[in-house]
PDB file of N, CA and C in Angstrom:
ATOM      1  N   UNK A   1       0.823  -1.195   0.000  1.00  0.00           N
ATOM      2  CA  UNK A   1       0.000   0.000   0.000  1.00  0.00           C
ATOM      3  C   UNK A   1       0.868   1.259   0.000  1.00  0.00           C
ATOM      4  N   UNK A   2       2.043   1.337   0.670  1.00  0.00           N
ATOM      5  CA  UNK A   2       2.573   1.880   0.979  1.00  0.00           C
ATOM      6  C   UNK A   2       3.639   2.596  -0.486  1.00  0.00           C
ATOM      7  N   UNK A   3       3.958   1.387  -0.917  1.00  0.00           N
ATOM      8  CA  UNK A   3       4.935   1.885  -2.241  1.00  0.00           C
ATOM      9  C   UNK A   3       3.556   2.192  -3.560  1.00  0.00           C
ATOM     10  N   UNK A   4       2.511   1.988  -3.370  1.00  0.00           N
ATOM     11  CA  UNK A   4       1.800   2.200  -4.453  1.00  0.00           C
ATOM     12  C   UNK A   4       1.296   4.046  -4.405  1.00  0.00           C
ATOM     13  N   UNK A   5       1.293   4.440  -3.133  1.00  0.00           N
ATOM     14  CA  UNK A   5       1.195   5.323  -2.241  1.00  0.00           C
ATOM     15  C   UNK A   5       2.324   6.716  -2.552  1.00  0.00           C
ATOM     16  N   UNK A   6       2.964   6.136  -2.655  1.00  0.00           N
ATOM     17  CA  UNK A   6       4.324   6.712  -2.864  1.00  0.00           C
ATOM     18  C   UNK A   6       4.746   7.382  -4.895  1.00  0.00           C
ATOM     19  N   UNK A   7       3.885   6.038  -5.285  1.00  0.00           N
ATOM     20  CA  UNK A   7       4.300   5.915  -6.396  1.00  0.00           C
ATOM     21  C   UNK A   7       3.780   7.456  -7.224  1.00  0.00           C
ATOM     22  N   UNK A   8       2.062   7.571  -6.736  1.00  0.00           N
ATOM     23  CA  UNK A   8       1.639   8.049  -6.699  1.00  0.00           C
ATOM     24  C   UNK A   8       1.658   9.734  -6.539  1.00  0.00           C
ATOM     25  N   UNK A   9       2.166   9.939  -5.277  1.00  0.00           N
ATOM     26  CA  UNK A   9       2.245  10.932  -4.879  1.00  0.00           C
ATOM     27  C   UNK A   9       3.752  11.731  -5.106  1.00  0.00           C
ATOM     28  N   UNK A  10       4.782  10.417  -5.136  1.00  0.00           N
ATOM     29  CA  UNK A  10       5.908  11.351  -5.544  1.00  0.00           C
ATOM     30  C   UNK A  10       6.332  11.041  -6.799  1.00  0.00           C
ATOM     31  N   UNK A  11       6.516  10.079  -7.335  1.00  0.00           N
ATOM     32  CA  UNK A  11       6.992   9.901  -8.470  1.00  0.00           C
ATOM     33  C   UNK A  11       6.730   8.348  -9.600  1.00  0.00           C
ATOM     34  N   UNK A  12       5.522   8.958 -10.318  1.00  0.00           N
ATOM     35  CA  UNK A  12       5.016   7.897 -11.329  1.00  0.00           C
ATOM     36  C   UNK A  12       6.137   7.290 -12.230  1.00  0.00           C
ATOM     37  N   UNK A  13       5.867   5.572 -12.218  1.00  0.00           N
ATOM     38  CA  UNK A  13       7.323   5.109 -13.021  1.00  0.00           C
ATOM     39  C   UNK A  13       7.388   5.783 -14.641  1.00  0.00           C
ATOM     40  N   UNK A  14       5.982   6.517 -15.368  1.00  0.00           N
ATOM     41  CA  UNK A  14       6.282   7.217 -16.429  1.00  0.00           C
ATOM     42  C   UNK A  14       7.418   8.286 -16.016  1.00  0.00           C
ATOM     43  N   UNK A  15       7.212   9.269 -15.406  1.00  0.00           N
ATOM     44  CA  UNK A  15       8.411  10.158 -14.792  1.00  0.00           C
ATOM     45  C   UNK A  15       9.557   9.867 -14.394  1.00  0.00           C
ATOM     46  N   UNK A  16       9.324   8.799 -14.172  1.00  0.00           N
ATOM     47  CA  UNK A  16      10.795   8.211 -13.289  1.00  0.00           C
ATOM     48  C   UNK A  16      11.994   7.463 -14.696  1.00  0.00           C
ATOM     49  N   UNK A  17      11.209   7.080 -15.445  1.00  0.00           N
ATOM     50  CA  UNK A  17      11.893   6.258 -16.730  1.00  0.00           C
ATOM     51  C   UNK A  17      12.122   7.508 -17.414  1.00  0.00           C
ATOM     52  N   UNK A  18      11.641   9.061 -17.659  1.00  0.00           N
ATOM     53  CA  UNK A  18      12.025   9.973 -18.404  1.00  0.00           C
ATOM     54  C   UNK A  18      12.980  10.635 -17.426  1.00  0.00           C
ATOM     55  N   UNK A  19      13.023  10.633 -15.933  1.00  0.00           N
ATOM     56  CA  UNK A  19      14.190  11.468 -15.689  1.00  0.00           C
ATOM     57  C   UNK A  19      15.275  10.642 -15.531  1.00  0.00           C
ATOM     58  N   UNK A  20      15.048   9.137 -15.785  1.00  0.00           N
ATOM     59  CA  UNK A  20      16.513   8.474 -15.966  1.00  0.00           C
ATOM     60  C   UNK A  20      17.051   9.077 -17.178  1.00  0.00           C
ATOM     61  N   UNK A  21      16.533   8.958 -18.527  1.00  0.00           N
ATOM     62  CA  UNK A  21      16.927   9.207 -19.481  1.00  0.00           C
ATOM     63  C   UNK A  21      17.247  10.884 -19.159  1.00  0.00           C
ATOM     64  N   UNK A  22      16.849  11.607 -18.679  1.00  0.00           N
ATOM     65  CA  UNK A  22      17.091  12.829 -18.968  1.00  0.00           C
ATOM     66  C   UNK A  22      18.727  13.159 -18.341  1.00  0.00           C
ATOM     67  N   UNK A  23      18.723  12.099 -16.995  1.00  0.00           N
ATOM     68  CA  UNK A  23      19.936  12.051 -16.276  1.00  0.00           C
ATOM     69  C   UNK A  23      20.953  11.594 -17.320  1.00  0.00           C
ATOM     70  N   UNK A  24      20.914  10.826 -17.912  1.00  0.00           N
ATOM     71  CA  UNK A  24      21.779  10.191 -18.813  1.00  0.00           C
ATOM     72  C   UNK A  24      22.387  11.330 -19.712  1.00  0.00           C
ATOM     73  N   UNK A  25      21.570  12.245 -19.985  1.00  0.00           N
ATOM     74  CA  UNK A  25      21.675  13.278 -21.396  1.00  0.00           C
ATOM     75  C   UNK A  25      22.524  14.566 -20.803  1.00  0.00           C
ATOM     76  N   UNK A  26      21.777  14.629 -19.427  1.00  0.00           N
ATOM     77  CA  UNK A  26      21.917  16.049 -18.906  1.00  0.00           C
ATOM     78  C   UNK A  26      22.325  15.904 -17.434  1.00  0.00           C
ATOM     79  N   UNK A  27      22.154  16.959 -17.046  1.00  0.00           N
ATOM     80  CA  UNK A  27      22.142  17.181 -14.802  1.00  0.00           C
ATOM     81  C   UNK A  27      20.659  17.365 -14.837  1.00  0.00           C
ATOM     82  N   UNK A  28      20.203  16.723 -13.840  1.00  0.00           N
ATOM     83  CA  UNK A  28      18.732  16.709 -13.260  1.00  0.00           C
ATOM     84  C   UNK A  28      18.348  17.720 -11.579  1.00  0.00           C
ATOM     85  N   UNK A  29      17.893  18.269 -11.367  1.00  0.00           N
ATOM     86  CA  UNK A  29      17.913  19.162 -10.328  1.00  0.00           C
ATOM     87  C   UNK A  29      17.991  18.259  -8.920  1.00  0.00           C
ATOM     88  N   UNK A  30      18.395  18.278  -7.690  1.00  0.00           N
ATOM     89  CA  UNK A  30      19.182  17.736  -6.561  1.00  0.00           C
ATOM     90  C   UNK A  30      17.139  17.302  -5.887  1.00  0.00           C
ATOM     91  N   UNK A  31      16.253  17.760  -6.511  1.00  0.00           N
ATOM     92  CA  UNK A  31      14.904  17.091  -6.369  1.00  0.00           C
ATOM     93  C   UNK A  31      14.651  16.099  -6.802  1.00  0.00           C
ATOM     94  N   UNK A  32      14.826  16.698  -8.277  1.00  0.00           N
ATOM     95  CA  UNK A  32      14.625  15.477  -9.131  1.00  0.00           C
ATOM     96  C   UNK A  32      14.988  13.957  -9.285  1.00  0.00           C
ATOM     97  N   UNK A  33      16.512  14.359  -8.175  1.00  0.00           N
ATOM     98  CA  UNK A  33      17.517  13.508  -8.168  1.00  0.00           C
ATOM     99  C   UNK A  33      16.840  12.290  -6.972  1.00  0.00           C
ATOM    100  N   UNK A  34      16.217  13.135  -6.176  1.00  0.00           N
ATOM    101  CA  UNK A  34      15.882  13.116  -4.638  1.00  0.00           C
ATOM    102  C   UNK A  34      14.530  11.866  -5.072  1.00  0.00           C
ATOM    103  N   UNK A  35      13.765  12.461  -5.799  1.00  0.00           N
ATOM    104  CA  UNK A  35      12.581  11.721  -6.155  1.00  0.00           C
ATOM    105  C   UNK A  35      12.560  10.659  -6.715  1.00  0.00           C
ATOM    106  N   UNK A  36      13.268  10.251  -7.612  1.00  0.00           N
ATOM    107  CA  UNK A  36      13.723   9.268  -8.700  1.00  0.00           C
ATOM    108  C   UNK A  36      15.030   8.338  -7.480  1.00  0.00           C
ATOM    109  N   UNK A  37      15.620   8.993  -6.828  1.00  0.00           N
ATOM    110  CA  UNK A  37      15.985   8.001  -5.985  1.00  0.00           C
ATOM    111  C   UNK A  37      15.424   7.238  -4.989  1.00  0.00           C
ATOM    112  N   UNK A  38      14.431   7.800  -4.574  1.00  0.00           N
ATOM    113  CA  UNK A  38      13.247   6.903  -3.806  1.00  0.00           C
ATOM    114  C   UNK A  38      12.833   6.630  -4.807  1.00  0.00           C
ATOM    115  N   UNK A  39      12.158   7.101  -5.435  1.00  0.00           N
ATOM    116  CA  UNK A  39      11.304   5.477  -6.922  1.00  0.00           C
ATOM    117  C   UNK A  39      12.261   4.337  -6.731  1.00  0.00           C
ATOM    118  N   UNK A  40      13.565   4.337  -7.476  1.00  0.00           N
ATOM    119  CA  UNK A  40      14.239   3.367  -7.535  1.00  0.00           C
ATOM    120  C   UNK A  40      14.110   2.667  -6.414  1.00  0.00           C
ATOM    121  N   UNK A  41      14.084   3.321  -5.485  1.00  0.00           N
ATOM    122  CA  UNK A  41      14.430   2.040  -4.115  1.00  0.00           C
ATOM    123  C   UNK A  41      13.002   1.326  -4.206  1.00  0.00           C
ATOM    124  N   UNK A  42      11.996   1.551  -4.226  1.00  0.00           N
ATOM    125  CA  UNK A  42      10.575   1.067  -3.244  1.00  0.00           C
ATOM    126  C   UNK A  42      10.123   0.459  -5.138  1.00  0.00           C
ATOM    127  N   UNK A  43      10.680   0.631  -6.309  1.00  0.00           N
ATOM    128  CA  UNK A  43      10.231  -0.044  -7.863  1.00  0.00           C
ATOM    129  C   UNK A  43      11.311  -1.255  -8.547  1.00  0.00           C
ATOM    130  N   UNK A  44      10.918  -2.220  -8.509  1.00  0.00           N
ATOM    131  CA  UNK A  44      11.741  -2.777  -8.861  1.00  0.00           C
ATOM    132  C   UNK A  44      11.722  -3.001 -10.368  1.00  0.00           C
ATOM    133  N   UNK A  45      10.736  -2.351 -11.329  1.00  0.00           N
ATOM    134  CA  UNK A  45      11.080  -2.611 -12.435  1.00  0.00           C
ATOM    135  C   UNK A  45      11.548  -1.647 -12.881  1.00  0.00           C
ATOM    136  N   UNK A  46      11.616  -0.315 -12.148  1.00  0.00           N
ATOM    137  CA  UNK A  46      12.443   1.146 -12.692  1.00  0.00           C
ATOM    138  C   UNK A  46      13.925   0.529 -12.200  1.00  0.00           C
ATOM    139  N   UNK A  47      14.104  -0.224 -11.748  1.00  0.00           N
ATOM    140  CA  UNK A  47      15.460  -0.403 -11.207  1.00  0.00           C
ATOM    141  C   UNK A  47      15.723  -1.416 -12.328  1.00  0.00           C
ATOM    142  N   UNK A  48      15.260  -2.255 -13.182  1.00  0.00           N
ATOM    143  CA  UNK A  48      15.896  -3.125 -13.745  1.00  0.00           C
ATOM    144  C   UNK A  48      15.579  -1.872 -14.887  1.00  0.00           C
ATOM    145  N   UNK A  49      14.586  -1.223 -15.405  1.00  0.00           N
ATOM    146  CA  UNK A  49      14.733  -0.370 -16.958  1.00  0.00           C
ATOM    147  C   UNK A  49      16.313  -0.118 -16.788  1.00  0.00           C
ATOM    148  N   UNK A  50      16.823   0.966 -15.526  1.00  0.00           N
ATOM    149  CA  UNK A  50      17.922   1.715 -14.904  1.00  0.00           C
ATOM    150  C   UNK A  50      19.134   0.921 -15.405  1.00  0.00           C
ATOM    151  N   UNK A  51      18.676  -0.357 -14.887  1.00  0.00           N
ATOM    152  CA  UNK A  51      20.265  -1.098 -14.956  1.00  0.00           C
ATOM    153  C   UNK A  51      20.306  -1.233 -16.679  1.00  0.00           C
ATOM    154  N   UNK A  52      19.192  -1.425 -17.282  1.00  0.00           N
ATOM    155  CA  UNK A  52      19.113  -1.792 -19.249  1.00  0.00           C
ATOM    156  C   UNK A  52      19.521  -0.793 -19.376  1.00  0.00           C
ATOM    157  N   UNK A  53      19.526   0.412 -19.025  1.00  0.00           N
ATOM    158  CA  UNK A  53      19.851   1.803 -19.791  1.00  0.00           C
ATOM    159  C   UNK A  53      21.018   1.641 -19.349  1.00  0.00           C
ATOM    160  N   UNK A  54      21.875   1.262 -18.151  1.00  0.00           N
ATOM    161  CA  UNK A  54      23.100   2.058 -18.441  1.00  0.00           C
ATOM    162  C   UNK A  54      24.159   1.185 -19.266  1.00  0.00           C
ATOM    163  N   UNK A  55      23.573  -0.532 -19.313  1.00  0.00           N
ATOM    164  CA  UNK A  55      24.119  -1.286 -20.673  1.00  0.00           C
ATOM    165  C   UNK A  55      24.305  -0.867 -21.830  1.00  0.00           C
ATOM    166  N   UNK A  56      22.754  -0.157 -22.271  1.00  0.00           N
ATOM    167  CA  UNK A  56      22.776   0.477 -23.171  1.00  0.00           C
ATOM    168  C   UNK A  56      23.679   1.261 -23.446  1.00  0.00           C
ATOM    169  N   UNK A  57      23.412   2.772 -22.499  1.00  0.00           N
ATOM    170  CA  UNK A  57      24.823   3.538 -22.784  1.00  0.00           C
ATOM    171  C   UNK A  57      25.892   3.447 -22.981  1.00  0.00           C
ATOM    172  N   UNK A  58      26.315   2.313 -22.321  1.00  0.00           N
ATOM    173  CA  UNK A  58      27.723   1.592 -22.498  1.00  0.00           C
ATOM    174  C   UNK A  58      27.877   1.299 -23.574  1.00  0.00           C
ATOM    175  N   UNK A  59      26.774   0.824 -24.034  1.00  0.00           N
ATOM    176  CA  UNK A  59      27.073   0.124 -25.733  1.00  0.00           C
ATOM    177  C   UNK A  59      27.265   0.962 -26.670  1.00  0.00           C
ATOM    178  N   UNK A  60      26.863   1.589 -26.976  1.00  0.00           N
ATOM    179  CA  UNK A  60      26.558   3.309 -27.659  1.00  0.00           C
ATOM    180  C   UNK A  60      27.798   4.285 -27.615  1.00  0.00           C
ATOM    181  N   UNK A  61      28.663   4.375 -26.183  1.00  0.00           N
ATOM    182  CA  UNK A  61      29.818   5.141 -26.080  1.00  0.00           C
ATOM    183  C   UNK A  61      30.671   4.441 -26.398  1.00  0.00           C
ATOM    184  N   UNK A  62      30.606   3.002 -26.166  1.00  0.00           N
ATOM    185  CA  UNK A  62      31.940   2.067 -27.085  1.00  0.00           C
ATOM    186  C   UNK A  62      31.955   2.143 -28.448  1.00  0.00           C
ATOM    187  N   UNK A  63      30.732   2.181 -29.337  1.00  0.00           N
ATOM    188  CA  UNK A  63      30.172   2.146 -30.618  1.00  0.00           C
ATOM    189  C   UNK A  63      30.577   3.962 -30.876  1.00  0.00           C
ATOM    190  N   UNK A  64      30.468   5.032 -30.238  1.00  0.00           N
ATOM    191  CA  UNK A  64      31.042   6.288 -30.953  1.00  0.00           C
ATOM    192  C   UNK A  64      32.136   6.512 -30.704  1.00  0.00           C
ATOM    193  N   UNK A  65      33.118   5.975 -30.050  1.00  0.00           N
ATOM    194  CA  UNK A  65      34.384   6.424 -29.642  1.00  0.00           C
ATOM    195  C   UNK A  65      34.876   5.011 -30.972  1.00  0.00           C
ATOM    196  N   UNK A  66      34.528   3.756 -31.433  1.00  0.00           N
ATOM    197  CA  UNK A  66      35.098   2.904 -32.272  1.00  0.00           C
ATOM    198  C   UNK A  66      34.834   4.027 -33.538  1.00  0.00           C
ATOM    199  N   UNK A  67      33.720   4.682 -33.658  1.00  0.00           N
ATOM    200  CA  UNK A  67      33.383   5.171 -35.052  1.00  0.00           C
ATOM    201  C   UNK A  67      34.347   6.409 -35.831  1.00  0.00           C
ATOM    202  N   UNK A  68      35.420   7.022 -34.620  1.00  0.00           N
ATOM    203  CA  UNK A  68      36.285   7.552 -34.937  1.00  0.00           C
ATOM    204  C   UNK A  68      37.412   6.719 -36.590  1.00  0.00           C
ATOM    205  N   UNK A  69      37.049   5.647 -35.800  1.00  0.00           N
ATOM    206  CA  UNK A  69      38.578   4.562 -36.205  1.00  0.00           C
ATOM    207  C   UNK A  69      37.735   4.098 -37.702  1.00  0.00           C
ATOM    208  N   UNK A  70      36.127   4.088 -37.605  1.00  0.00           N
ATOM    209  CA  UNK A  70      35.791   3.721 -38.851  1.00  0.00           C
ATOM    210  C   UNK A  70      35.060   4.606 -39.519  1.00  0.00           C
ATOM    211  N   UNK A  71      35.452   5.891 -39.332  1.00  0.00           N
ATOM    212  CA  UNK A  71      34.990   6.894 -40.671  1.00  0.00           C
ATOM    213  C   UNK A  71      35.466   6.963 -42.247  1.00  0.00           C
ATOM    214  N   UNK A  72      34.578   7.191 -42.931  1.00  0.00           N
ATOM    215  CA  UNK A  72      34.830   7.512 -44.227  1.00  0.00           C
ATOM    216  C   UNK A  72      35.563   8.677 -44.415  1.00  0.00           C
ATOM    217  N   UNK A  73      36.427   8.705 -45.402  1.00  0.00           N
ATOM    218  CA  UNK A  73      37.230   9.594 -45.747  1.00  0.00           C
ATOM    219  C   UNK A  73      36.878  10.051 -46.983  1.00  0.00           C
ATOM    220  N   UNK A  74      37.513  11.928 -47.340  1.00  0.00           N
ATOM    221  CA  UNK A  74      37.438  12.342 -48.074  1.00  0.00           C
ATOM    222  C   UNK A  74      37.238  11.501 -49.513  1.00  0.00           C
ATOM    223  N   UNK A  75      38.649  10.951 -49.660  1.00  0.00           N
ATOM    224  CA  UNK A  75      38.929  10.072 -50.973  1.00  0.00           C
ATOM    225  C   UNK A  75      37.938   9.276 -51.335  1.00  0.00           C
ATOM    226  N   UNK A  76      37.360   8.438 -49.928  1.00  0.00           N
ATOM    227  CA  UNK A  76      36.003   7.172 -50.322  1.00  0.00           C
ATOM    228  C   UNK A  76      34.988   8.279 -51.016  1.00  0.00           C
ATOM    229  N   UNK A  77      34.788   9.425 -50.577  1.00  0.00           N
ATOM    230  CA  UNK A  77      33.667  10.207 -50.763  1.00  0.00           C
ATOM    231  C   UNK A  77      33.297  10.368 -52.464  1.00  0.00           C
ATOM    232  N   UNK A  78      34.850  11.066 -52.574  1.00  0.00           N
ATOM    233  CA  UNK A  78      35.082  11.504 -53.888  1.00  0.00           C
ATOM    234  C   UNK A  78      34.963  10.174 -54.746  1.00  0.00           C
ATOM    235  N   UNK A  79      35.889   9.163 -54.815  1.00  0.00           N
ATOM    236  CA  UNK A  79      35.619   8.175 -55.342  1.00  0.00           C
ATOM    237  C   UNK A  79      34.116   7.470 -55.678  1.00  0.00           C
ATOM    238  N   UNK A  80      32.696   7.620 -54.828  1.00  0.00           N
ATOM    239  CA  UNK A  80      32.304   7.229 -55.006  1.00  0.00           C
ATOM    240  C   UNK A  80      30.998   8.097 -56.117  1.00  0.00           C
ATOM    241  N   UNK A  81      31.026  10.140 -54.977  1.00  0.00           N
ATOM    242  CA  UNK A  81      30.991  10.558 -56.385  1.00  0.00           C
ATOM    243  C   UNK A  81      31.048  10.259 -58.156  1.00  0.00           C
ATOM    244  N   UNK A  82      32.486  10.075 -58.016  1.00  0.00           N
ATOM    245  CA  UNK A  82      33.112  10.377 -59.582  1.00  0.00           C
ATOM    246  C   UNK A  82      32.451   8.141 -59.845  1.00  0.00           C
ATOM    247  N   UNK A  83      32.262   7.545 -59.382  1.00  0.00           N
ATOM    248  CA  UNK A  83      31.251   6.263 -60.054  1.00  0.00           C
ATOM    249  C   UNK A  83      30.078   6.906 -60.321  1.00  0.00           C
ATOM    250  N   UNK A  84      29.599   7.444 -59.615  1.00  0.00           N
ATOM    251  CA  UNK A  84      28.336   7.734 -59.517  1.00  0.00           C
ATOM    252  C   UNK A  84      27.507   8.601 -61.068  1.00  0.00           C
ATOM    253  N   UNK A  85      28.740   9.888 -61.365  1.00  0.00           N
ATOM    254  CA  UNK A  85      28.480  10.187 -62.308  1.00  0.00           C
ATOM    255  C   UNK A  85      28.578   9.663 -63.527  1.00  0.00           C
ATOM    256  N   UNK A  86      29.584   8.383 -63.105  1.00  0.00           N
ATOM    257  CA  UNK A  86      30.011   7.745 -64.810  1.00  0.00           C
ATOM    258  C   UNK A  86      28.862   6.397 -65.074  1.00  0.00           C
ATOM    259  N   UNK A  87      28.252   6.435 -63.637  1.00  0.00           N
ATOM    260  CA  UNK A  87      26.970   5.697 -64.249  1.00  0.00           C
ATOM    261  C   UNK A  87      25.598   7.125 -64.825  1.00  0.00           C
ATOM    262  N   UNK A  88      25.697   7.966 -64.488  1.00  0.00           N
ATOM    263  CA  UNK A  88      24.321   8.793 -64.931  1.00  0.00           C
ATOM    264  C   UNK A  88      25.060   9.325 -66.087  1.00  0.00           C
ATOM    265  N   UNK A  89      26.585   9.636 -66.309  1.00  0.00           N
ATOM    266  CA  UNK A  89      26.561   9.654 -67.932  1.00  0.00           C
ATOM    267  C   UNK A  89      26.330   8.710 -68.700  1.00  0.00           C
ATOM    268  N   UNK A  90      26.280   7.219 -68.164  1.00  0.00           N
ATOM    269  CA  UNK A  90      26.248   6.118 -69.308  1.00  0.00           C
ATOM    270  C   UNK A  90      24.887   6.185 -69.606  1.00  0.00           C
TER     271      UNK A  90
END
């Protein structure tokens, strides 16, 4: 009764799953922080979304820091340009 109570009055798991994400993106105000940390404790499925998101993130910052190493370069660019036109002249 008590955590449904709660859920309610301080922080709905819709709110609580957008200020994870917002935490992730940004700083969340030392309330916001306050509120969403009691959700987590007394919700146990905002606590497992929590733990998927920060896998996630993990996956995502390994995947843009690799994408340095696999960018396209000028030359691929041009190269594929200059095919490109020698098929719309043919």
């Amino acid at each position: 009764m008590l955590k449904k109570l709660i859920h309610i009055i301080f922080l709905p798991c819709s709110e609580a799953t957008l200020l994870m994400e917002k935490r992730n993106a940004e700083t969340i105000s030392s309330k916001e922080n306050w509120k969403l940390s009691l959700h987590l404790k007394i919700c146990k499925w905002c606590r497992a979304y929590q733990q998927k998101l920060e896998i996630l993130d993990d996956i995502l910052k390994r995947k843009l820091s690799q994408r340095t190493e696999d960018e396209i370069n000028d030359s691929d660019i041009q190269g594929f340009k200059n095919k490109m036109f020698e098929k719309l002249d043919s």
